[in-house]
Protein backbone atom coordinates (compact mmCIF):
# COMPACT_ATOMS: atom_id res chain seq x y z
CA UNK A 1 9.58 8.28 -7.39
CA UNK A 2 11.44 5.15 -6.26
CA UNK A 3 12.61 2.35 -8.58
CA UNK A 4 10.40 0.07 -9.50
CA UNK A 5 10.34 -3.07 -8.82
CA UNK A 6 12.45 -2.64 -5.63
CA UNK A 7 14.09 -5.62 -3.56
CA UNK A 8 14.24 -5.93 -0.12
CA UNK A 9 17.82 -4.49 0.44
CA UNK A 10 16.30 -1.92 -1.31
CA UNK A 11 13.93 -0.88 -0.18
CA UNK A 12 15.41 -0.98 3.64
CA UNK A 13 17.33 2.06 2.16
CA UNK A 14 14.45 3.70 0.67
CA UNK A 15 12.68 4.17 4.10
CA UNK A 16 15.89 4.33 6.38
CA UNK A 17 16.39 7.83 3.99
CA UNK A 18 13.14 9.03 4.90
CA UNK A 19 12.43 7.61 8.59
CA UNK A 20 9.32 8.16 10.23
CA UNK A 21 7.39 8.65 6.86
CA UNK A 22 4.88 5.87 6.31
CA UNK A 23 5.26 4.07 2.39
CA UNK A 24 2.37 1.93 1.43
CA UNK A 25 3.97 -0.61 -1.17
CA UNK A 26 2.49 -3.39 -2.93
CA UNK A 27 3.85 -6.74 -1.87
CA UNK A 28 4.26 -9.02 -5.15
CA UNK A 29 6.77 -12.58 -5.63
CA UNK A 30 7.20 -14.01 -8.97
CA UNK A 31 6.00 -17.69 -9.08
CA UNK A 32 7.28 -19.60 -12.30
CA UNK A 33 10.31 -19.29 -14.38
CA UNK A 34 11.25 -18.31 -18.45
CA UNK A 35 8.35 -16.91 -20.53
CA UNK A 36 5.61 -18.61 -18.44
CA UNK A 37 6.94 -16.96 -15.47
CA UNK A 38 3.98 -14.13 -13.45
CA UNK A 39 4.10 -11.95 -11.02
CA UNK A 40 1.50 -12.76 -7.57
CA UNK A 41 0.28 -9.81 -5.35
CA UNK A 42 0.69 -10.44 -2.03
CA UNK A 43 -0.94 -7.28 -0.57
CA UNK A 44 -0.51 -3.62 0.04
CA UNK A 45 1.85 -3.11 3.20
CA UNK A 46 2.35 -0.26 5.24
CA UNK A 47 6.24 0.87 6.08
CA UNK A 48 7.97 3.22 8.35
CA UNK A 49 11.57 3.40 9.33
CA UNK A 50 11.63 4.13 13.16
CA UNK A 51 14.94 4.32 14.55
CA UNK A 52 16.60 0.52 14.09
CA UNK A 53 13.25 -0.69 13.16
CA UNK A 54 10.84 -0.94 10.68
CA UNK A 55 7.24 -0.83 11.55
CA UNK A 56 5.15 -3.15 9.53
CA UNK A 57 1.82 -3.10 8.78
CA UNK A 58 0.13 -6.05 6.80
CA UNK A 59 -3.20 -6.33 5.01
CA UNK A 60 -5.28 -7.81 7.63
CA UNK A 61 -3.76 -4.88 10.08
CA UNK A 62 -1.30 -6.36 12.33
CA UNK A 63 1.29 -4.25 13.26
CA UNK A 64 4.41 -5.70 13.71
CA UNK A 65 8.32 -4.13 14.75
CA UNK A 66 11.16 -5.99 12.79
CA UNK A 67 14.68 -5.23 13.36
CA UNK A 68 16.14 -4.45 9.75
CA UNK A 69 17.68 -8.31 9.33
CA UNK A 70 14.47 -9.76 10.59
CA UNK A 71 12.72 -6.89 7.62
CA UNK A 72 15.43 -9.01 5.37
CA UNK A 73 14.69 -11.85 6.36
CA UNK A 74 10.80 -11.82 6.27
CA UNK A 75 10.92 -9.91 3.02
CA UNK A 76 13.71 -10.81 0.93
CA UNK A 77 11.88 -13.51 -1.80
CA UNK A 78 9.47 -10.34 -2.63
CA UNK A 79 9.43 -7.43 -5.10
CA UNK A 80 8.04 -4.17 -3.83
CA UNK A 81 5.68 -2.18 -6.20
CA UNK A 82 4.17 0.97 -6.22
CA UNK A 83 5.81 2.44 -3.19
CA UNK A 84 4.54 5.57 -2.54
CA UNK A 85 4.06 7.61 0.94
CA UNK A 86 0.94 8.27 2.88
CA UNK A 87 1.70 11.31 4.15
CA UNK A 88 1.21 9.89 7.62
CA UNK A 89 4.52 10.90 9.23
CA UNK A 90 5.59 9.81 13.08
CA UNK A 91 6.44 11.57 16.13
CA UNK A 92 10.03 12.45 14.68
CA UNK A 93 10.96 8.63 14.00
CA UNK A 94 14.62 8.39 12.99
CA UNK A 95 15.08 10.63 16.42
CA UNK A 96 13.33 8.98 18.81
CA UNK A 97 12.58 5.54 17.26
């Protein structure tokens, strides 16, 4: 199992390791600071790792290709929980992404 919580930079390694496997993770940012500080789910996402890309799927099913320092860029205030794979693999991803 993966880390947990992972960051962004992270997790961009996490998937690049296993492209074309699909990772649901659960989207969370922490909102607050010291002892009063909580942790806000965003939503579950679902990730692959397709070549240069990363195919994103959010919660309300939009699909959408990021380049990996648009994934950064989009991604980098959150914490990623819970990652774990779907067993929905794609047509040979890192190959042909």
């Amino acid at each position: 199992n993966p880390p947990h919580p992972m960051m962004a930079a992270e997790l961009l390694v996490f998937l690049t390791e296993r492209g074309g496997c699909e990772f649901a993770v659960t989207v969370c940012v922490r909102q607050g600071r010291g002892k009063k500080a909580h942790l806000h789910e965003i939503g579950v996402y679902r990730l692959i790792a397709r070549g240069e890309a990363i195919q994103a799927t959010g919660p309300s099913g939009q699909m959408r290709r990021l380049t990996r320092e648009t994934f950064l860029d989009v991604f980098g205030g959150y914490e990623f929980r819970e990652v774990r794979a779907t067993g929905v693999l794609t047509d040979l991803g890192p190959l042909f992404g």
